[in-house]
C-alpha atoms as a PDB file:
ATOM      1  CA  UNK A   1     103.743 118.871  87.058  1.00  0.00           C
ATOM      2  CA  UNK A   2     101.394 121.578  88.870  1.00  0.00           C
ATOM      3  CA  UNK A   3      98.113 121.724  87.491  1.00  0.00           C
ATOM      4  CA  UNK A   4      97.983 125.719  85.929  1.00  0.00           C
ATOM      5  CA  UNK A   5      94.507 126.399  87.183  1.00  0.00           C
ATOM      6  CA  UNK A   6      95.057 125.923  91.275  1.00  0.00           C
ATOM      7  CA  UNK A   7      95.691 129.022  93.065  1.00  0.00           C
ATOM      8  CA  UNK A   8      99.072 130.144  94.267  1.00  0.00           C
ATOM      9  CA  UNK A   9      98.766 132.541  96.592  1.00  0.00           C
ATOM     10  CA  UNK A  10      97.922 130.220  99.756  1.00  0.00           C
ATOM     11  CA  UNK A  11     100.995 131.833 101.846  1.00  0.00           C
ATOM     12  CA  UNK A  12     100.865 135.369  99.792  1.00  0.00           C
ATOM     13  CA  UNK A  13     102.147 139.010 101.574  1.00  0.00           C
ATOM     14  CA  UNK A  14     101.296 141.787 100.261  1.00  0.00           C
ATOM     15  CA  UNK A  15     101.986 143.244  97.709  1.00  0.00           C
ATOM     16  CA  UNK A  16     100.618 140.221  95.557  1.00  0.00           C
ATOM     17  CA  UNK A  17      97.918 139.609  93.254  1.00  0.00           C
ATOM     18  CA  UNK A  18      96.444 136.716  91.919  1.00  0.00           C
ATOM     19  CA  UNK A  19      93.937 136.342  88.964  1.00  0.00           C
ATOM     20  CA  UNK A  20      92.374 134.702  86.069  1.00  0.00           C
ATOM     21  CA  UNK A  21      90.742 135.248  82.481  1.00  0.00           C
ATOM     22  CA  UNK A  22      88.635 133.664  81.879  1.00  0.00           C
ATOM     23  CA  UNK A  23      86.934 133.936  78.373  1.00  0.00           C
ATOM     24  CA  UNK A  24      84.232 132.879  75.961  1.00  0.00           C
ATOM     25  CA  UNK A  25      83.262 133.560  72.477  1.00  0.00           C
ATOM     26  CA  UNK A  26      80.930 132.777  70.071  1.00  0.00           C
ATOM     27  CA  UNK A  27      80.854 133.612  66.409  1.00  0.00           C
ATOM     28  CA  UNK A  28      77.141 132.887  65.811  1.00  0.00           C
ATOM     29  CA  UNK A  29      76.059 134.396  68.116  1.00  0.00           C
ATOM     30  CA  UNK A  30      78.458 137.385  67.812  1.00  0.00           C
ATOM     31  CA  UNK A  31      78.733 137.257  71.424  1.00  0.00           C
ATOM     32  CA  UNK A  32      82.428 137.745  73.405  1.00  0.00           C
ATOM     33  CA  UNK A  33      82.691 137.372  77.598  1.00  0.00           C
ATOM     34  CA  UNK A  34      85.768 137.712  79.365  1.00  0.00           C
ATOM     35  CA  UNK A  35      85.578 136.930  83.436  1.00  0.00           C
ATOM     36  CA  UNK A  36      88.501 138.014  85.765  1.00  0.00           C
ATOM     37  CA  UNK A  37      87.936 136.888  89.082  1.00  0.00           C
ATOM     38  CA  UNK A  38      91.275 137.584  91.645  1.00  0.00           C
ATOM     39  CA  UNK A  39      92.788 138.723  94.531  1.00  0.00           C
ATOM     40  CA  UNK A  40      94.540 141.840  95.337  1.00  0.00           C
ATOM     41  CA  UNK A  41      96.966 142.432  98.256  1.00  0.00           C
ATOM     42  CA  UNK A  42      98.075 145.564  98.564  1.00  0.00           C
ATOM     43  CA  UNK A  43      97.729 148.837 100.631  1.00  0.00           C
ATOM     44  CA  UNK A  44      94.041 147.917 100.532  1.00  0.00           C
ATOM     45  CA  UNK A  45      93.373 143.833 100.241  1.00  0.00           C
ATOM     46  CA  UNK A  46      89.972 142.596  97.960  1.00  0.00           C
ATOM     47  CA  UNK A  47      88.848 140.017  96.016  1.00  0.00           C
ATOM     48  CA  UNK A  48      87.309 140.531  93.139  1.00  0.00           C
ATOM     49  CA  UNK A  49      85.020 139.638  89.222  1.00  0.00           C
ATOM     50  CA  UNK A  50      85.358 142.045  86.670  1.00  0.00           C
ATOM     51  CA  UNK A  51      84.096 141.691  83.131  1.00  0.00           C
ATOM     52  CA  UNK A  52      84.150 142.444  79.719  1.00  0.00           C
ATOM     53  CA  UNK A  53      81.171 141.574  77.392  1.00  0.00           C
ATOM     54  CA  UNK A  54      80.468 142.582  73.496  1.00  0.00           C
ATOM     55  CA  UNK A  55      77.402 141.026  72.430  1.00  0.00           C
ATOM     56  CA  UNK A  56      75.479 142.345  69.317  1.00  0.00           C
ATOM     57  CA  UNK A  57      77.727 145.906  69.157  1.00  0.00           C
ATOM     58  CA  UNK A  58      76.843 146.235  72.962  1.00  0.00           C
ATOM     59  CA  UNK A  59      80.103 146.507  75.363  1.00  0.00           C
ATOM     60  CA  UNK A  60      79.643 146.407  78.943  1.00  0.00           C
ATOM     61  CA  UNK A  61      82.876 146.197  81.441  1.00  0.00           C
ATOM     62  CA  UNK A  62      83.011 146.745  85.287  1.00  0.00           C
ATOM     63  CA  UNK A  63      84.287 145.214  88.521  1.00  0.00           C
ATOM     64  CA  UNK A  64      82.942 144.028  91.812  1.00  0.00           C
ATOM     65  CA  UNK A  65      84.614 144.427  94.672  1.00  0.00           C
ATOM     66  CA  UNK A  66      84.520 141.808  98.190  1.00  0.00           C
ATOM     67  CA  UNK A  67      86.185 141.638 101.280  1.00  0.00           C
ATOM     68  CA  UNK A  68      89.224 139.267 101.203  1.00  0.00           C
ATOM     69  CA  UNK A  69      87.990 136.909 103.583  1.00  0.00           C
ATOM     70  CA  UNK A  70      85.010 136.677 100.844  1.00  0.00           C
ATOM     71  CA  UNK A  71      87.828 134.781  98.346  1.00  0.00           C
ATOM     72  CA  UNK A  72      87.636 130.890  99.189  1.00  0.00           C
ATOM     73  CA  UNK A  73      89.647 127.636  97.644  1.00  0.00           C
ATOM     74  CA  UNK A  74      87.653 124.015  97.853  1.00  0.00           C
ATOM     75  CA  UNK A  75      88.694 120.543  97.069  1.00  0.00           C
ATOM     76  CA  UNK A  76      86.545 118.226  94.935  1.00  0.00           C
ATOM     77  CA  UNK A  77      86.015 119.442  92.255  1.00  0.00           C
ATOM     78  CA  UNK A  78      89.132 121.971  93.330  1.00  0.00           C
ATOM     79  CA  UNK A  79      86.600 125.791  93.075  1.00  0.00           C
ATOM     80  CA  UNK A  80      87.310 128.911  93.250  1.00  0.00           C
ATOM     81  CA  UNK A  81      84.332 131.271  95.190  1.00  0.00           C
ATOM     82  CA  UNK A  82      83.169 134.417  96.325  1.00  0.00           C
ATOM     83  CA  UNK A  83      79.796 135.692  96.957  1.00  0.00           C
ATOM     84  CA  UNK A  84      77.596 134.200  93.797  1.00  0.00           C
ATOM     85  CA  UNK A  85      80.424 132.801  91.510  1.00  0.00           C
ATOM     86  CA  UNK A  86      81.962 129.799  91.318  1.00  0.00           C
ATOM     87  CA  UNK A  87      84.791 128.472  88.876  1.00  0.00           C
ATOM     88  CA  UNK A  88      86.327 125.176  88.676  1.00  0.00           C
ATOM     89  CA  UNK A  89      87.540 123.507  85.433  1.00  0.00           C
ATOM     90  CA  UNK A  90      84.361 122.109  84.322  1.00  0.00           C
ATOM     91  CA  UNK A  91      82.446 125.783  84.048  1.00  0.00           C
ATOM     92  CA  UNK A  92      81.630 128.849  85.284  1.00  0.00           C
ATOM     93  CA  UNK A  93      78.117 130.296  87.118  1.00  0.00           C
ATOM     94  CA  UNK A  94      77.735 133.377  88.597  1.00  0.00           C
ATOM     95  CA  UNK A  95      75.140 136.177  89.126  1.00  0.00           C
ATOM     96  CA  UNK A  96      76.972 139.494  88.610  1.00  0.00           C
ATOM     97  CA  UNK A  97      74.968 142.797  89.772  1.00  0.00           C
ATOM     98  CA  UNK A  98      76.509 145.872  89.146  1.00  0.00           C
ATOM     99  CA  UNK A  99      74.596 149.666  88.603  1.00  0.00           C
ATOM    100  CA  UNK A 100      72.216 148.976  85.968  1.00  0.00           C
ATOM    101  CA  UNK A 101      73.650 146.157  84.760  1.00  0.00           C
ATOM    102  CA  UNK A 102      72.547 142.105  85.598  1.00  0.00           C
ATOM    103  CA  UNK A 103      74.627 139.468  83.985  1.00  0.00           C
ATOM    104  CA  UNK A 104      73.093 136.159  84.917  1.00  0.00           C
ATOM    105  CA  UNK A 105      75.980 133.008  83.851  1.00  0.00           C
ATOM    106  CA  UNK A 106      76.278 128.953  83.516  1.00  0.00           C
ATOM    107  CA  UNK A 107      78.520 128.177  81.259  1.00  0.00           C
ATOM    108  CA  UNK A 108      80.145 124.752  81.038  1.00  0.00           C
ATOM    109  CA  UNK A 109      83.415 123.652  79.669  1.00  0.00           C
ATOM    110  CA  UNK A 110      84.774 121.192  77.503  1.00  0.00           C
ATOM    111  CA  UNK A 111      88.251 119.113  78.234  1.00  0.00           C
ATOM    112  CA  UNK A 112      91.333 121.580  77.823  1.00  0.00           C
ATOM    113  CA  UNK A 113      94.002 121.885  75.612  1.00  0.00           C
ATOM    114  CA  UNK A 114      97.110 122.327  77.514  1.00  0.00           C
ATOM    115  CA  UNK A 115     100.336 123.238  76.872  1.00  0.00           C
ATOM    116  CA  UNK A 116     103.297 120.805  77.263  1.00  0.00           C
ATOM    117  CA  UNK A 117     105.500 121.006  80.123  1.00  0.00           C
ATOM    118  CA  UNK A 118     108.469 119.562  80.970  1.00  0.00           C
ATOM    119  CA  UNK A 119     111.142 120.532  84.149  1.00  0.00           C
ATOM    120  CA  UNK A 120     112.576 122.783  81.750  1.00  0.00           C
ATOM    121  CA  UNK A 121     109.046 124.432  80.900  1.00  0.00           C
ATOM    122  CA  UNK A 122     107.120 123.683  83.642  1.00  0.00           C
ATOM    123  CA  UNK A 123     104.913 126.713  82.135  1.00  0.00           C
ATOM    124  CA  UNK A 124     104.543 129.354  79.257  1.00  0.00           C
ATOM    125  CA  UNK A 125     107.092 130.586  81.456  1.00  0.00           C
ATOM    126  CA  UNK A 126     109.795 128.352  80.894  1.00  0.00           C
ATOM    127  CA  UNK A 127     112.950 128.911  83.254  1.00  0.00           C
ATOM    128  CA  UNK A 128     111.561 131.534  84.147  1.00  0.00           C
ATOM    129  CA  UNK A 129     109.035 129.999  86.461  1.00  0.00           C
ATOM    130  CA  UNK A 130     111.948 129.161  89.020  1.00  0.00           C
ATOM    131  CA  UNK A 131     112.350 132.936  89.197  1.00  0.00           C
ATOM    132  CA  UNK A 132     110.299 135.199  91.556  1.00  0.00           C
ATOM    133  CA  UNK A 133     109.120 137.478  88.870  1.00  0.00           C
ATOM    134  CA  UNK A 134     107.211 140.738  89.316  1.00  0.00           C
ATOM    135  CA  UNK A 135     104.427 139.301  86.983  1.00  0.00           C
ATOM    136  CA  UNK A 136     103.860 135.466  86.103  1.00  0.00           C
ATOM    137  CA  UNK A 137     101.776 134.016  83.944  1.00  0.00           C
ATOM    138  CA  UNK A 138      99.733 130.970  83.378  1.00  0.00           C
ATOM    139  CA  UNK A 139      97.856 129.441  80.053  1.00  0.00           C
ATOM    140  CA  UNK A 140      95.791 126.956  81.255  1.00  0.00           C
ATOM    141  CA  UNK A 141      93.365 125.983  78.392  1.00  0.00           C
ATOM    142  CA  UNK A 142      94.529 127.327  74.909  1.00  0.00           C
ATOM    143  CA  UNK A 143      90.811 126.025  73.814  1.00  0.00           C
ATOM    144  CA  UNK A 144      87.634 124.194  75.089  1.00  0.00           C
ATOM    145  CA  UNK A 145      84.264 124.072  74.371  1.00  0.00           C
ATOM    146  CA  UNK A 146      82.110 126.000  76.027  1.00  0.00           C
ATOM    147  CA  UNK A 147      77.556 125.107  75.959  1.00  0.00           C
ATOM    148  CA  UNK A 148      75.436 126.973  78.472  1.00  0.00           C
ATOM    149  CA  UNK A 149      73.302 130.791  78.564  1.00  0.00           C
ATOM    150  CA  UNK A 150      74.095 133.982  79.359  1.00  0.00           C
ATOM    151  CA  UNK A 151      71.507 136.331  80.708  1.00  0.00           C
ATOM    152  CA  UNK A 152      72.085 140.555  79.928  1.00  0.00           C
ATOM    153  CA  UNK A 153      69.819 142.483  81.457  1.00  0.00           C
ATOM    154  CA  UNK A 154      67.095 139.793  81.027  1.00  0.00           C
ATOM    155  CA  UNK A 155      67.942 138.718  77.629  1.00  0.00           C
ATOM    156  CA  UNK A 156      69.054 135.352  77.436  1.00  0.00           C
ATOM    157  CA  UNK A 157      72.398 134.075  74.964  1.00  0.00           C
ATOM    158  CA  UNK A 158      72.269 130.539  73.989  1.00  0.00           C
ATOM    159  CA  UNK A 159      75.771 129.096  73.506  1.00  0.00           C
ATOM    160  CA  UNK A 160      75.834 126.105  71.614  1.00  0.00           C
ATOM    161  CA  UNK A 161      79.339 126.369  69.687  1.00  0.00           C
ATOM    162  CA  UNK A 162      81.342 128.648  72.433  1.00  0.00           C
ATOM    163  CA  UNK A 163      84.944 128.741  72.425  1.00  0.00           C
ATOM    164  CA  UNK A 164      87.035 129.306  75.683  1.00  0.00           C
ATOM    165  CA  UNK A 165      90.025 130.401  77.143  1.00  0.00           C
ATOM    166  CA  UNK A 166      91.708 130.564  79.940  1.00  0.00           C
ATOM    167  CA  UNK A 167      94.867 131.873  81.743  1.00  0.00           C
ATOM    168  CA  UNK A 168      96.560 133.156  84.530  1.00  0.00           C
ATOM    169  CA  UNK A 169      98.943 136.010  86.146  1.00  0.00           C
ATOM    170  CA  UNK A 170     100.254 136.317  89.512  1.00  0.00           C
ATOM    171  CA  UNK A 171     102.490 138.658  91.080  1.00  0.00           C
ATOM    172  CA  UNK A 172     103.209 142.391  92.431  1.00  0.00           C
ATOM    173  CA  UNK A 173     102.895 144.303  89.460  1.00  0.00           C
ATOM    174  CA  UNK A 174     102.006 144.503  85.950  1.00  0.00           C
ATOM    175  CA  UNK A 175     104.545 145.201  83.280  1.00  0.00           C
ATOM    176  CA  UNK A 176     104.998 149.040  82.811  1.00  0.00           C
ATOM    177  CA  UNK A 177     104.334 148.514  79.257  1.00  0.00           C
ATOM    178  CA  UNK A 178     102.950 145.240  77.123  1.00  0.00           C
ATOM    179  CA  UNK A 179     101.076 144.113  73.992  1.00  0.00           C
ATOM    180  CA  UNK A 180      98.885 140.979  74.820  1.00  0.00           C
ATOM    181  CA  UNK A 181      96.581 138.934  72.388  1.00  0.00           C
ATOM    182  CA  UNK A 182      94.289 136.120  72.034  1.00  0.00           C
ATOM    183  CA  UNK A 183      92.156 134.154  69.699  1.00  0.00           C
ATOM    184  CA  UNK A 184      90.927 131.040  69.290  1.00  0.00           C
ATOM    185  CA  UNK A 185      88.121 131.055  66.606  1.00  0.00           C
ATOM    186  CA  UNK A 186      89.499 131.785  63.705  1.00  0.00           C
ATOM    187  CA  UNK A 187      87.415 131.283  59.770  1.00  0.00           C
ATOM    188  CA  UNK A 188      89.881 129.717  58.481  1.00  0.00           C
ATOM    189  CA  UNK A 189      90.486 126.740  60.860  1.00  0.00           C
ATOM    190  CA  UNK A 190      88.169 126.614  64.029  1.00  0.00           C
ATOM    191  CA  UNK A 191      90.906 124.496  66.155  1.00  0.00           C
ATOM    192  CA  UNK A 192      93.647 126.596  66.056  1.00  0.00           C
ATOM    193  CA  UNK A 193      94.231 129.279  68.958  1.00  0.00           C
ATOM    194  CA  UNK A 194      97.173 131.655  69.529  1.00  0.00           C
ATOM    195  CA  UNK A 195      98.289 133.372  72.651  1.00  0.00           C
ATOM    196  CA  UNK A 196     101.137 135.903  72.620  1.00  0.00           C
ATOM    197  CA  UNK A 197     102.425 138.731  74.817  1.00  0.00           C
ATOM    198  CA  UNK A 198     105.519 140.942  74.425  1.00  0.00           C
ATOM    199  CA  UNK A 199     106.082 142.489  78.021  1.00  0.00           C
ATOM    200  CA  UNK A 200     109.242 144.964  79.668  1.00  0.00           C
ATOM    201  CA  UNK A 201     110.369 143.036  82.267  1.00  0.00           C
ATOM    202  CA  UNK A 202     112.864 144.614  85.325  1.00  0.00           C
ATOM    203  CA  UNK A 203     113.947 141.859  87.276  1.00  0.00           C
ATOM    204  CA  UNK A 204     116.355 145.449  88.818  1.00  0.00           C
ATOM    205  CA  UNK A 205     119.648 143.005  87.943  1.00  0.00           C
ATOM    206  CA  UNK A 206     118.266 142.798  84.421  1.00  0.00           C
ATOM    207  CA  UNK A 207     116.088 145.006  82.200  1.00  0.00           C
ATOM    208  CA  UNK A 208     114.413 143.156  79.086  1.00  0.00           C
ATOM    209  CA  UNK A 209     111.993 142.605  76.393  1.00  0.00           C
ATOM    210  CA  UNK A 210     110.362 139.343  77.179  1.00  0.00           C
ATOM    211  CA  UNK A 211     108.595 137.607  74.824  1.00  0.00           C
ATOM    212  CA  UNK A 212     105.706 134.517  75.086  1.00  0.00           C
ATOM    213  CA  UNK A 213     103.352 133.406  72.225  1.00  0.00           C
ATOM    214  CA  UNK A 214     102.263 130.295  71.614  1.00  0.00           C
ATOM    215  CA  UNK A 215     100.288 129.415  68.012  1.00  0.00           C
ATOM    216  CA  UNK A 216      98.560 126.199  68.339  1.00  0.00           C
ATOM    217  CA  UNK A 217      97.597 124.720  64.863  1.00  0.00           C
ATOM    218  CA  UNK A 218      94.944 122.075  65.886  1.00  0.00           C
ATOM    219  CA  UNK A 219      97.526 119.509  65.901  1.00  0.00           C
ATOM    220  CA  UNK A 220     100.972 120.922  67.070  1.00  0.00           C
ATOM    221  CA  UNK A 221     101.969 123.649  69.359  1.00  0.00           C
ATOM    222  CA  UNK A 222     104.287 126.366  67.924  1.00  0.00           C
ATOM    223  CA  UNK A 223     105.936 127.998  70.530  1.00  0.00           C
ATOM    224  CA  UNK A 224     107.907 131.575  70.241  1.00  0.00           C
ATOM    225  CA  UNK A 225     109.322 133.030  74.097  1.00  0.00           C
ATOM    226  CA  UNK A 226     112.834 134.933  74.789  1.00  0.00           C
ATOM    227  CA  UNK A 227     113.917 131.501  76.856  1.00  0.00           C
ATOM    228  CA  UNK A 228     114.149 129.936  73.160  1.00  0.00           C
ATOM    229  CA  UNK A 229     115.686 132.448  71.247  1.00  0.00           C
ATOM    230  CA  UNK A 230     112.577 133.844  70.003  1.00  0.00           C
ATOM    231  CA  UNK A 231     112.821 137.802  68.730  1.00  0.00           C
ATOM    232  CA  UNK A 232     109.698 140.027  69.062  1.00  0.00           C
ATOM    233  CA  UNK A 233     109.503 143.100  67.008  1.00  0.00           C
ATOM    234  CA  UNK A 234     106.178 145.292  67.968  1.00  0.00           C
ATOM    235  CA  UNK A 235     105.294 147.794  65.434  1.00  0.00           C
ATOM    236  CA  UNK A 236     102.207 150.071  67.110  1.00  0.00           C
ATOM    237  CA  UNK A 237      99.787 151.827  63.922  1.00  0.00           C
ATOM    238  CA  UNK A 238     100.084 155.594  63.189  1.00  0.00           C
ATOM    239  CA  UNK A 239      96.412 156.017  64.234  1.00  0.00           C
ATOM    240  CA  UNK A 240      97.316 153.575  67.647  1.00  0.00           C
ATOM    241  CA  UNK A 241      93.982 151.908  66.714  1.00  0.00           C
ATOM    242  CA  UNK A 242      96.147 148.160  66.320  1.00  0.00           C
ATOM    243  CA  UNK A 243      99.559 147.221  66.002  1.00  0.00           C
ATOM    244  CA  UNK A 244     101.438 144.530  64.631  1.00  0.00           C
ATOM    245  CA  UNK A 245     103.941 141.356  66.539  1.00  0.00           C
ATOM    246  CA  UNK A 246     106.226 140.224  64.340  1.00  0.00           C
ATOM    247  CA  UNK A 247     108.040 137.116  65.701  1.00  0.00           C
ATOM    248  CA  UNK A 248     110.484 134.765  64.609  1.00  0.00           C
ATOM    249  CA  UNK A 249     112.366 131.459  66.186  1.00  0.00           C
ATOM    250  CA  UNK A 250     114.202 128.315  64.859  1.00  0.00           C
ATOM    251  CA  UNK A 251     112.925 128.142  61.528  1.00  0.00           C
ATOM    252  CA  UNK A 252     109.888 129.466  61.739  1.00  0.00           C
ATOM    253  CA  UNK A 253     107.831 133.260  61.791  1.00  0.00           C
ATOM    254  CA  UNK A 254     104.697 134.835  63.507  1.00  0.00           C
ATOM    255  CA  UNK A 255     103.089 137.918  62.194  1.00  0.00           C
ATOM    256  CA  UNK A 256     100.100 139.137  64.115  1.00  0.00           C
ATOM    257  CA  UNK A 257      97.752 142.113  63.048  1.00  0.00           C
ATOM    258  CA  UNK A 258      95.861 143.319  65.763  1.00  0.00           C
ATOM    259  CA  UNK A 259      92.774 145.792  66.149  1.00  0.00           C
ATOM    260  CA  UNK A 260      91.762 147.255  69.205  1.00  0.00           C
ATOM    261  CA  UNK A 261      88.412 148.856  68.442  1.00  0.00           C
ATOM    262  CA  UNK A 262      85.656 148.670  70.957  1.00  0.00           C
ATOM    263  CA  UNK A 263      87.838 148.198  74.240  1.00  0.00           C
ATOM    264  CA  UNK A 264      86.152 148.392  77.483  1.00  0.00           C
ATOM    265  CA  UNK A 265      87.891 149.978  80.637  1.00  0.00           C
ATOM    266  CA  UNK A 266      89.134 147.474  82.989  1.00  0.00           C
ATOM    267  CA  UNK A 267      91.434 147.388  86.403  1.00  0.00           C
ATOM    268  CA  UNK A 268      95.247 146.061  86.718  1.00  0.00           C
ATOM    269  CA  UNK A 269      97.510 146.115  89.298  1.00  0.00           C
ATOM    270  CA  UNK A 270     100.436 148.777  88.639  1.00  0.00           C
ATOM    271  CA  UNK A 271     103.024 149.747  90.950  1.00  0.00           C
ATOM    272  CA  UNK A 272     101.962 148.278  94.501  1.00  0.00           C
ATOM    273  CA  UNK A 273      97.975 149.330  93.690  1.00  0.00           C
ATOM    274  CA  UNK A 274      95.103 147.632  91.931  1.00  0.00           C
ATOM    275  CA  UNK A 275      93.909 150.717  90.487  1.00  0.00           C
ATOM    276  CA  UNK A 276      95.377 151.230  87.266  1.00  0.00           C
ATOM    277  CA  UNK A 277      93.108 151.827  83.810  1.00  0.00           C
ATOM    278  CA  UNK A 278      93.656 149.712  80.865  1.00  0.00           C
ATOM    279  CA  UNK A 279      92.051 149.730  77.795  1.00  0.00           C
ATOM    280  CA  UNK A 280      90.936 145.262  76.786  1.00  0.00           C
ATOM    281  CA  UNK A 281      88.574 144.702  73.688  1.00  0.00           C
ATOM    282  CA  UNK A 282      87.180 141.145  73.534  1.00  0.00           C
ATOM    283  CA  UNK A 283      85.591 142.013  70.064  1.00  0.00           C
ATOM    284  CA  UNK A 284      89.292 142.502  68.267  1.00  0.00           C
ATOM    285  CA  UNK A 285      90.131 141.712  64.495  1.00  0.00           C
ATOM    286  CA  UNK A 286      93.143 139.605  64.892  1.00  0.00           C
ATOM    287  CA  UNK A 287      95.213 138.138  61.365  1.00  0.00           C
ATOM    288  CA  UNK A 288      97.987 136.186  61.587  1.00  0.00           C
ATOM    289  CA  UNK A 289     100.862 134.462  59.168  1.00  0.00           C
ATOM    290  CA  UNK A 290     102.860 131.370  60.507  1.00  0.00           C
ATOM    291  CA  UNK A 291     105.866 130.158  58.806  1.00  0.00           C
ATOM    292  CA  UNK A 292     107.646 126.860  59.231  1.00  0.00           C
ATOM    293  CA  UNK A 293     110.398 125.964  57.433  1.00  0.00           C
ATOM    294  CA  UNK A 294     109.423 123.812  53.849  1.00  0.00           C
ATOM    295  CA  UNK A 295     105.760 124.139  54.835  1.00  0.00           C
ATOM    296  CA  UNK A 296     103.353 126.257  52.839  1.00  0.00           C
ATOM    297  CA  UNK A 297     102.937 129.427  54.933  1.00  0.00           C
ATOM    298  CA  UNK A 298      99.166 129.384  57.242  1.00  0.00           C
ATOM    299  CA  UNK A 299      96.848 132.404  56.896  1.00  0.00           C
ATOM    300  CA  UNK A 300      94.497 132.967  59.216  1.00  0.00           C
ATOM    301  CA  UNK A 301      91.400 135.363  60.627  1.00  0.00           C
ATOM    302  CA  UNK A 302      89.445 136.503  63.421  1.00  0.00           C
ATOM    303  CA  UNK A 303      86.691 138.871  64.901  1.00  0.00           C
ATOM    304  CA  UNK A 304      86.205 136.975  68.165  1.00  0.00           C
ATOM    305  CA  UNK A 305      90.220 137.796  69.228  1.00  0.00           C
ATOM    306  CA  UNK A 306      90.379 139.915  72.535  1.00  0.00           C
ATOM    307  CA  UNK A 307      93.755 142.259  72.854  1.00  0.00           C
ATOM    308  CA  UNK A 308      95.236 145.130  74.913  1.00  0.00           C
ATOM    309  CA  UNK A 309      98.217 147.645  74.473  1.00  0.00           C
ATOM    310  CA  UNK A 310      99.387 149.462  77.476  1.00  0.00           C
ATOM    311  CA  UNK A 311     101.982 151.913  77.125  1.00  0.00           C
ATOM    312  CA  UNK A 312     103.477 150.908  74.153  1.00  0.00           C
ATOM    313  CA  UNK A 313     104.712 153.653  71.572  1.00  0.00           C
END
């Protein structure tokens, strides 16, 4: 099966993007970091690192833009580069200068947790991944460990107990509308992680709700998508300050609570151009219920989750 991490987009024509998140969080430290280095190829063709950082009740966000030619792929270990950052599977450095702000990063990570794959589910996608879809999407490490410093504006972060994260999407276009959520440090249990996203997809021959979540419980993965028979309902809060997933599949439920205080601007890819505004907080309060059939139900709790809502009523 295809390793998750490589890159894709080798032969790519526009319009096509290619990216990855690329996060780390640590409760002790009350620290949250989300990296999205990519490609864009569209009227105008980049590459690009934008972040998303909550550390102490301080948010910082922004992107930096390079040339295309900038973007590079090496072999042993298999790297992805541009101009002072580098990410492979074993970490992350990079020196990220942008107006006032100086993020200095060496992070290293710990082995992944994968999902399973199969020919049937080659990824989160399912069957889906033999279909050219306007938006794909990757999980590559549900959890890792994650040791190294971060330096803000001179201040240096120890991270001794991080938790990371890391995933993929690849395509033309964003969904016009999606809920998406992550967490994997939760009180409660500290190896469990979940992963879900409810997403309008128009494939133009068929318009649908697609669903993908994944709730890993330290020992088993529990996964809900529309390729099993999985039903999403998305309920959004009267204040839109959170909103709640509830999902159900063969004998067994998913109810998510999500916040999304202190979200950070950030750039997606919308309709052919990589200049469209969303709203991510890597600092989210994220509770969720899992129900298995003649198993006492799992409650769990995070501040460390990261989550975004765009366009949904």
């Amino acid at each position: 099966m295809a390793n998750r991490f490589d890159f894709q987009g080798l032969k790519a024509k526009a319009p096509y993007f290619e990216g990855w998140y690329v996060k780390t969080s640590d409760a002790k430290q009350n620290f949250s970091l989300a990296l999205i280095p990519g490609i864009a190829l569209f009227d105008e063709e980049e590459s690009f690192v934008q972040y998303n950082l909550f550390y102490k009740g301080k948010s910082l966000s922004g992107k930096i833009t390079f040339p295309l030619e900038a973007f590079e792929v090496v072999a042993a270990p298999y790297s992805i580069l541009m101009p002072l950052f580098v990410l492979s599977e074993t970490g992350v450095k990079a020196h990220l200068v942008d107006d006032d702000t100086d993020i200095l990063i060496d992070l290293e990570f710990g082995d992944f947790l994968r999902l399973k794959q199969d020919r049937y589910s080659p990824s989160i996608m399912g069957p889906f991944e033999y279909i050219k879809m306007p938006c794909s999407h990757d999980v590559v490490s549900m959890r890792h460990d994650v040791k190294g410093t971060v330096v803000i504006d001179g201040e240096t972060v120890k991270i001794d107990e991080g938790t990371g994260y890391i995933e993929k999407d690849r395509g033309s276009t964003f969904p016009s509308q999606y809920v998406w959520a992550q967490s994997n440090q939760f009180k409660e249990n500290d190896k469990s992680s979940l992963f879900l996203s409810v997403a309008d997809i128009d494939l133009k021959i068929n318009h649908f709700t697609g669903t993908i979540a994944v709730f890993h419980d330290g020992a088993t993965e529990h996964r809900f998508a529309t390729y099993l028979g999985s039903k999403a309902e998305v309920i959004v809060n009267d204040d839109q300050l959170g909103y709640t997933v509830k999902l159900t599949g063969q004998n067994k439920s998913l109810i998510v609570e999500v916040s999304l205080l202190n979200g950070n601007d950030l750039i997606a890819p919308m309709d052919d151009e990589m200049d469209y505004t969303i709203k991510e907080t890597v600092k989210a309060d994220i509770t969720l219920t899992f129900k298995e059939k003649n198993k006492n139900p799992l409650h769990l709790s995070s501040e460390h989750g990261a989550a975004e809502r765009v366009n949904w009523k």
